[in-house]
PDB file of N, CA and C in Angstrom:
ATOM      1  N   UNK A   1      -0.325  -2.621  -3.566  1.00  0.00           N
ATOM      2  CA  UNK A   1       0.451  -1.408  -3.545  1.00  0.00           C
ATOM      3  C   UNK A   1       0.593  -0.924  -2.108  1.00  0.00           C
ATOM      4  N   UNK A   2      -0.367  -1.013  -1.618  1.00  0.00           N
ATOM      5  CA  UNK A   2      -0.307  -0.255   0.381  1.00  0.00           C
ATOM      6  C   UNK A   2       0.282  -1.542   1.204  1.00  0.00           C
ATOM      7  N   UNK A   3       0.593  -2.220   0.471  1.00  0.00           N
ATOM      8  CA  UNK A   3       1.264  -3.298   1.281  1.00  0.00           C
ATOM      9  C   UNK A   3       2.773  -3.248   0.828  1.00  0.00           C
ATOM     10  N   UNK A   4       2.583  -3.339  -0.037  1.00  0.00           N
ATOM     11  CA  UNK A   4       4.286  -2.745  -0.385  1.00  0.00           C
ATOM     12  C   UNK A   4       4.808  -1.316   0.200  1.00  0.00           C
ATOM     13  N   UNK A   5       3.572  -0.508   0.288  1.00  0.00           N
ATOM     14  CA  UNK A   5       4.521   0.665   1.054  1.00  0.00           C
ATOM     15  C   UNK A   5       4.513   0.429   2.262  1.00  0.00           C
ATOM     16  N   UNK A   6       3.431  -0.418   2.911  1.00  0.00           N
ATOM     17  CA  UNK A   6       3.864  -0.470   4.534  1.00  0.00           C
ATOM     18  C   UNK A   6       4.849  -1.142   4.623  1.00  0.00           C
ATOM     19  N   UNK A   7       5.677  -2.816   3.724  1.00  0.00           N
ATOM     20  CA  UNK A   7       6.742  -2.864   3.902  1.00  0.00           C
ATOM     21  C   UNK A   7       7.613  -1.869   4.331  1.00  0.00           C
ATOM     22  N   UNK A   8       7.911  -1.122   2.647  1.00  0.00           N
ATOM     23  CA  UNK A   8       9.283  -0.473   2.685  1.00  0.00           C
ATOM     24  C   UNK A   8       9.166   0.935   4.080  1.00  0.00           C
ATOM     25  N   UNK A   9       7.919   1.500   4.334  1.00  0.00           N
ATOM     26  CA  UNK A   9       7.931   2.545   5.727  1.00  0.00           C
ATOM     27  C   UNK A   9       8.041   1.518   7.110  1.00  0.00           C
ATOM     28  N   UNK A  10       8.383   0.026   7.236  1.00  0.00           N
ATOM     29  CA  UNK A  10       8.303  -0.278   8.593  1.00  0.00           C
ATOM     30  C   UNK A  10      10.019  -0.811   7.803  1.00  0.00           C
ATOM     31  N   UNK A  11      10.488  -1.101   6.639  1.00  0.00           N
ATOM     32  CA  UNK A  11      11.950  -1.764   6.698  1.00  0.00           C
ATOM     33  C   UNK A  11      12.839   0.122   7.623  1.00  0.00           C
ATOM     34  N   UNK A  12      12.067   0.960   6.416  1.00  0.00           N
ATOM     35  CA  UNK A  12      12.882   2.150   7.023  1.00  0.00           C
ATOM     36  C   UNK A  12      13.208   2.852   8.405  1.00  0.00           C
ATOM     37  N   UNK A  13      11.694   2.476   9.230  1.00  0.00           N
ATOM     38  CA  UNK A  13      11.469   3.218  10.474  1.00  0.00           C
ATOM     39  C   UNK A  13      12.120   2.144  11.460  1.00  0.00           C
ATOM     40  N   UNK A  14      12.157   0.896  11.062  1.00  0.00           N
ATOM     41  CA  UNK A  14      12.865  -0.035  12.199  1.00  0.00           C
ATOM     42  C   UNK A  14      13.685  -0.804  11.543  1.00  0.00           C
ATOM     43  N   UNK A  15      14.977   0.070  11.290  1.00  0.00           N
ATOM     44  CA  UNK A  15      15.826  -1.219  10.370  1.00  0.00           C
ATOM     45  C   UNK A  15      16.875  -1.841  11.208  1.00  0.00           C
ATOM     46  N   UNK A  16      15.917  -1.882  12.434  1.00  0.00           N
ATOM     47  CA  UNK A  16      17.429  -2.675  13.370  1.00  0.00           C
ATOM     48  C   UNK A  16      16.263  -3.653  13.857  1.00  0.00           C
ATOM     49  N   UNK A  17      14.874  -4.000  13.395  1.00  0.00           N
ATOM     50  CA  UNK A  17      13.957  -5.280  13.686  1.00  0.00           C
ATOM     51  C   UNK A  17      14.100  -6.085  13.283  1.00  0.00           C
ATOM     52  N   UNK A  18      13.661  -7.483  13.818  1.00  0.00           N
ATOM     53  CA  UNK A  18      14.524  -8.656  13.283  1.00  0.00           C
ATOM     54  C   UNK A  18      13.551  -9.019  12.169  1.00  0.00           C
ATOM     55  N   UNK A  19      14.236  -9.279  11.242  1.00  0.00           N
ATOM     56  CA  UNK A  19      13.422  -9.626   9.983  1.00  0.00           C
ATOM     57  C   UNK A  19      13.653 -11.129   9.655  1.00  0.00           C
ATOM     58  N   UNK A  20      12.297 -11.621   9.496  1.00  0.00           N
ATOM     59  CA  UNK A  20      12.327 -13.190   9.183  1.00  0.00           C
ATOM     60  C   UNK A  20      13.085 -13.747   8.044  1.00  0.00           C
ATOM     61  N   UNK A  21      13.275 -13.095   6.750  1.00  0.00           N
ATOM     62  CA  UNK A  21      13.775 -13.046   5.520  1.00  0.00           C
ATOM     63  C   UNK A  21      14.669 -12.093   5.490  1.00  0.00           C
ATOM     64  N   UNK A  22      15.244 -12.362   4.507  1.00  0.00           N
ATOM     65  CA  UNK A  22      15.963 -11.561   4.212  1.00  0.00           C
ATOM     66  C   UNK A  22      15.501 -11.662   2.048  1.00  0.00           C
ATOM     67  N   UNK A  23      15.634 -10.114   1.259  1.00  0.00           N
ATOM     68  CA  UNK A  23      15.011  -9.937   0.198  1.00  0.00           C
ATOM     69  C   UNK A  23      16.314  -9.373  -0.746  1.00  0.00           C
ATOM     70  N   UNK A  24      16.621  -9.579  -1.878  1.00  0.00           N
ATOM     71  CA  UNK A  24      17.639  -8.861  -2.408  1.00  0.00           C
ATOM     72  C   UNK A  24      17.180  -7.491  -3.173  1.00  0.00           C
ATOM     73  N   UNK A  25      17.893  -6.636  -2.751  1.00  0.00           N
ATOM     74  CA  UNK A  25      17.321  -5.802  -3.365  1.00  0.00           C
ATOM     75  C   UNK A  25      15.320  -5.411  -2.926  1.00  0.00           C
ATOM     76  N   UNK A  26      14.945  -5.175  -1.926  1.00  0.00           N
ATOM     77  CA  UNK A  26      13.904  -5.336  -1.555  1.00  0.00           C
ATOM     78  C   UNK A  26      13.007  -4.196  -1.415  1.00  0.00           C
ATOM     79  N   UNK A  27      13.906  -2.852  -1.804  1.00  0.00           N
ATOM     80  CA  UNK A  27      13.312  -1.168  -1.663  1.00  0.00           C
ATOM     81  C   UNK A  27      13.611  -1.299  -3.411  1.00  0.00           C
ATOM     82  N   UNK A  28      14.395  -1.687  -3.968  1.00  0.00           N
ATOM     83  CA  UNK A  28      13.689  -1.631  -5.487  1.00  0.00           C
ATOM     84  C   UNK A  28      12.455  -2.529  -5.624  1.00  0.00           C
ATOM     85  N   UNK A  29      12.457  -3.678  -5.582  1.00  0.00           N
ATOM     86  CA  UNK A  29      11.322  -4.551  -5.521  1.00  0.00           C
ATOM     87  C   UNK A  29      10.025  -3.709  -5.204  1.00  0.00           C
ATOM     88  N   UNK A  30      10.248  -3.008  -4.359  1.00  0.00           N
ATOM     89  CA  UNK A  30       8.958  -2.096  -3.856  1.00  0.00           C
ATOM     90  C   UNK A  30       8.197  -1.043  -4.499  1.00  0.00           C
ATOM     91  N   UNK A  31       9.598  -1.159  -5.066  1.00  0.00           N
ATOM     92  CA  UNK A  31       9.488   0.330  -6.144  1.00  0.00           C
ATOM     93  C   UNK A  31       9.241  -0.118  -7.180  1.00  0.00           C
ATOM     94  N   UNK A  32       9.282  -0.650  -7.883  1.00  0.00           N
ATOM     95  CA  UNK A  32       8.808  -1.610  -8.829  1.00  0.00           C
ATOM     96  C   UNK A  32       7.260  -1.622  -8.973  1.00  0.00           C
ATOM     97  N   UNK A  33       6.942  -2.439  -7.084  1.00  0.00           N
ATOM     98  CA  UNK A  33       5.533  -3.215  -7.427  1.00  0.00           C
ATOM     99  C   UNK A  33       4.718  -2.074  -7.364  1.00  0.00           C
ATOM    100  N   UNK A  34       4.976  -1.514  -6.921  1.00  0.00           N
ATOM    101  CA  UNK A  34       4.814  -0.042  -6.367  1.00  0.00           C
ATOM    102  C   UNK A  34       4.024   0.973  -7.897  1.00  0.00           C
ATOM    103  N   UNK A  35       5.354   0.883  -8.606  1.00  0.00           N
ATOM    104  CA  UNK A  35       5.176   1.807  -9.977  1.00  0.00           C
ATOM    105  C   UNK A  35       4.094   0.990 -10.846  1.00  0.00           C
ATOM    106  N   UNK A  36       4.118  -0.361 -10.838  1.00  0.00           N
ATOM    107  CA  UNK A  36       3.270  -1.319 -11.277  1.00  0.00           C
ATOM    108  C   UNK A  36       1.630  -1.294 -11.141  1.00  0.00           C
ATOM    109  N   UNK A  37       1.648  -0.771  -9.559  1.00  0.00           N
ATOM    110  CA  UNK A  37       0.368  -0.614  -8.964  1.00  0.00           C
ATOM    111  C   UNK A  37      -0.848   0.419  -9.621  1.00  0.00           C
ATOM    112  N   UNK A  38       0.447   1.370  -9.718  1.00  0.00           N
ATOM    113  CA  UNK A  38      -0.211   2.790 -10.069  1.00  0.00           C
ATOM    114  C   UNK A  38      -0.503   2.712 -11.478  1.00  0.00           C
ATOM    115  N   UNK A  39       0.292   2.413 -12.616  1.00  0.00           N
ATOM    116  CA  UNK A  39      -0.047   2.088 -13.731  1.00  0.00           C
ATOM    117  C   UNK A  39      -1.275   1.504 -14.016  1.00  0.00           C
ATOM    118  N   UNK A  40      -1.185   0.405 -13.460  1.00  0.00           N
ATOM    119  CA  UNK A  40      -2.439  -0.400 -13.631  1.00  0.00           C
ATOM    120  C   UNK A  40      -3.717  -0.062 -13.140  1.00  0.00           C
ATOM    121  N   UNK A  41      -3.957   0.956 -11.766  1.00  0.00           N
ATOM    122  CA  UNK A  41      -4.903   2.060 -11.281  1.00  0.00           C
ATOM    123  C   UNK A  41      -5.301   2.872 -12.249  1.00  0.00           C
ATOM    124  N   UNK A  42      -3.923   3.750 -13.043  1.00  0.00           N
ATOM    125  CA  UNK A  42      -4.353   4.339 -13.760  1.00  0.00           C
ATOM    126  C   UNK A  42      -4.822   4.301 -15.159  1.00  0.00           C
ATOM    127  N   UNK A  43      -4.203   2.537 -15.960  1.00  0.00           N
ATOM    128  CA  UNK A  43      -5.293   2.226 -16.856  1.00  0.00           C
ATOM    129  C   UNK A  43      -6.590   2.135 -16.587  1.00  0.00           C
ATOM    130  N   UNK A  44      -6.570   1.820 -15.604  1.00  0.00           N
ATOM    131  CA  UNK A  44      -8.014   1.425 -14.950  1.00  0.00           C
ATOM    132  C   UNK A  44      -8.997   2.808 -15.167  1.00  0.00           C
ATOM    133  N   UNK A  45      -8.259   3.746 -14.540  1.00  0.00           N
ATOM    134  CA  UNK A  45      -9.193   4.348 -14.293  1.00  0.00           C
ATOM    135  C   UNK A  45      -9.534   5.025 -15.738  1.00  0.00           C
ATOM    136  N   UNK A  46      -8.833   5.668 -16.237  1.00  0.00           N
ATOM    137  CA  UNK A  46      -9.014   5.610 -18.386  1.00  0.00           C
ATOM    138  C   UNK A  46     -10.145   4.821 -18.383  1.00  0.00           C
ATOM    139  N   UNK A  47     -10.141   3.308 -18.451  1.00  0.00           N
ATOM    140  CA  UNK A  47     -10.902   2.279 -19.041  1.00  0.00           C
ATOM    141  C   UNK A  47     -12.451   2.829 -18.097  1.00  0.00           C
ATOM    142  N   UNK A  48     -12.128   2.711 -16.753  1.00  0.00           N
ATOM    143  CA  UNK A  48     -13.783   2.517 -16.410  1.00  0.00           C
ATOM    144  C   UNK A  48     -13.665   3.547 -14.643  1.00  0.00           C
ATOM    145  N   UNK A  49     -13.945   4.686 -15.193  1.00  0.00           N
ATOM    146  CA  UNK A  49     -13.720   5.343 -13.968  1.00  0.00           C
ATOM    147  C   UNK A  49     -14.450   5.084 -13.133  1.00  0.00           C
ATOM    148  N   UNK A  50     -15.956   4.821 -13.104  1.00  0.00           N
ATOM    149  CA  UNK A  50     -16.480   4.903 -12.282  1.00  0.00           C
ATOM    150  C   UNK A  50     -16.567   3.363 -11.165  1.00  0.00           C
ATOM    151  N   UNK A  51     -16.002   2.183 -11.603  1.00  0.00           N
ATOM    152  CA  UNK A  51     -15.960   1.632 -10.703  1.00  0.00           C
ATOM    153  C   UNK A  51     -14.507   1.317  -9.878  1.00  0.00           C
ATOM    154  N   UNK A  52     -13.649   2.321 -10.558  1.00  0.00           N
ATOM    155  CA  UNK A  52     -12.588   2.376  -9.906  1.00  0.00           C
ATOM    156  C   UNK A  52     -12.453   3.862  -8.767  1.00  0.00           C
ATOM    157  N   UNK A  53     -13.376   4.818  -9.218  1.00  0.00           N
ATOM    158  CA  UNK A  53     -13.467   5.598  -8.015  1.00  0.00           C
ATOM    159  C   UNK A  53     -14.249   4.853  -6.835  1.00  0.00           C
ATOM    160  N   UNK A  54     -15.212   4.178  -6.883  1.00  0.00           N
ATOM    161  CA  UNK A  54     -16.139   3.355  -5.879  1.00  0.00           C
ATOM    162  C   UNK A  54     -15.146   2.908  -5.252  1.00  0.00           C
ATOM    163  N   UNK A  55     -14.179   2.056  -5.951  1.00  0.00           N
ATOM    164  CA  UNK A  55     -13.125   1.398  -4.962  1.00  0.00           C
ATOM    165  C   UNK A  55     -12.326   1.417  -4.677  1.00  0.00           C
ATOM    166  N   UNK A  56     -11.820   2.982  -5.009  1.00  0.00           N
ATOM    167  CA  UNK A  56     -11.026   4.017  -3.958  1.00  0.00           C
ATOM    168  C   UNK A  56     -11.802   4.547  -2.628  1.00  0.00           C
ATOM    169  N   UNK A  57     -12.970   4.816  -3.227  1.00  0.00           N
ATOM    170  CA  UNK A  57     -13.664   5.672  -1.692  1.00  0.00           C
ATOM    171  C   UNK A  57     -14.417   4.272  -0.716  1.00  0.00           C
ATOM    172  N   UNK A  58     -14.619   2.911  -1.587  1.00  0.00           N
ATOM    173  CA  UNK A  58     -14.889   1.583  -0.296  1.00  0.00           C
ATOM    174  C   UNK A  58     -13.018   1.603   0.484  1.00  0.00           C
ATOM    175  N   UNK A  59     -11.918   1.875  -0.630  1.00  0.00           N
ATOM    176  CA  UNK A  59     -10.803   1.927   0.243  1.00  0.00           C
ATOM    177  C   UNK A  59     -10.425   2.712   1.723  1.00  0.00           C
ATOM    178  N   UNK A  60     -10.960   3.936   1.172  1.00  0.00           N
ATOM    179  CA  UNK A  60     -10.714   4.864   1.786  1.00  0.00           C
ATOM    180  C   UNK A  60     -11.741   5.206   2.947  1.00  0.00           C
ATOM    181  N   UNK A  61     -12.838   4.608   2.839  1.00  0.00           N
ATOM    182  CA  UNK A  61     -13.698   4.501   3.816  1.00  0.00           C
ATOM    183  C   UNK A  61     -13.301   3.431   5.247  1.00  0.00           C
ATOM    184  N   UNK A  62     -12.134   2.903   4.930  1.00  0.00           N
ATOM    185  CA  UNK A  62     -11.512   1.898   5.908  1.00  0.00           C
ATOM    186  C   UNK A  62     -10.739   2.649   7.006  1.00  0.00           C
ATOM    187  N   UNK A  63      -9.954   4.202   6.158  1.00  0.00           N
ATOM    188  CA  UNK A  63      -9.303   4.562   6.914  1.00  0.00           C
ATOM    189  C   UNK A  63      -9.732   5.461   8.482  1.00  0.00           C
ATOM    190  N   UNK A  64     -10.826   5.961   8.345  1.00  0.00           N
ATOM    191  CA  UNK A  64     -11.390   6.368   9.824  1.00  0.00           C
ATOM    192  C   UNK A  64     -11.830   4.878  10.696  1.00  0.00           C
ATOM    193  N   UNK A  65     -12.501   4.100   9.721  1.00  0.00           N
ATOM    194  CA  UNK A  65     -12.714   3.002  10.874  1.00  0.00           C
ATOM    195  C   UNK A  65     -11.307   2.307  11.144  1.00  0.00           C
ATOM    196  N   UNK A  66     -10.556   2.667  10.561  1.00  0.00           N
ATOM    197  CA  UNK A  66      -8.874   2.203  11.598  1.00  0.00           C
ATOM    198  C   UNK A  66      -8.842   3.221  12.583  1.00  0.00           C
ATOM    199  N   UNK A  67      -8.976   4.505  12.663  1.00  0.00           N
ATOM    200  CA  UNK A  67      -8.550   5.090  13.833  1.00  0.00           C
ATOM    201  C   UNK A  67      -9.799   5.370  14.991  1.00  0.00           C
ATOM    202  N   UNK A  68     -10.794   4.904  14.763  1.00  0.00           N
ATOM    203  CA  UNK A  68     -11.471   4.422  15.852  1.00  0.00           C
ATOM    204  C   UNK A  68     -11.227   3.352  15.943  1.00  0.00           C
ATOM    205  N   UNK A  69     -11.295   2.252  15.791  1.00  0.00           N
ATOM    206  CA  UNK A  69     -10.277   1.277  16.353  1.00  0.00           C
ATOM    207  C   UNK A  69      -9.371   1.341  16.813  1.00  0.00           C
ATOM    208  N   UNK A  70      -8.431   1.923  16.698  1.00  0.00           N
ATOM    209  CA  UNK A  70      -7.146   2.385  17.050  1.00  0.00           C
ATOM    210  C   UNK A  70      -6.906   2.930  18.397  1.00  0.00           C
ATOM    211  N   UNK A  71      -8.540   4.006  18.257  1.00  0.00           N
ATOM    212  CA  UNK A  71      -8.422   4.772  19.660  1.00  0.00           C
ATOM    213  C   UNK A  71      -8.653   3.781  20.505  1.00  0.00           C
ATOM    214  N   UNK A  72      -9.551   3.104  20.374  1.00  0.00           N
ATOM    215  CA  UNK A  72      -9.905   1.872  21.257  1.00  0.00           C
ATOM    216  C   UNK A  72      -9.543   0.947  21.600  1.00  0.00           C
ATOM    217  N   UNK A  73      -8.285   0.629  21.122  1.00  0.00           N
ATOM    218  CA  UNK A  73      -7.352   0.009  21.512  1.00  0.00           C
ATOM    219  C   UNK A  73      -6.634  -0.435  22.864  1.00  0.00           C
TER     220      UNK A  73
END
């Protein structure tokens, strides 16, 4: 799912970059895998919350160690 949105936020923010492929229809596709993602998160989380919150917050625990990295760059 976060890969599909970083697609479709880097097709939008640079749509004059040269793109290796070309996709038909490729912001529905997104939207799609996208709506797909979340569904399936959210059976998930119904079925067995607690090891699907764990691996939201091991997710989300990635995102400060990107921006120290980042700074350090």
């Amino acid at each position: 799912m976060l890969s599909a949105l970083a697609v479709a936020r880097l097709r939008r923010s640079q749509p004059r970059a040269r793109q290796r492929f070309r996709a038909p229809a490729l912001t529905l596709l997104c939207v799609v895998w996208i709506v797909a993602a979340l569904l399936l998160v959210g059976n998930a989380w119904i079925e067995t919350p607690g090891i699907v919150f764990g691996n939201l917050v091991f997710t989300a625990a990635g995102f400060p160690l990107y921006l120290v990295w980042r700074r350090f760059q």
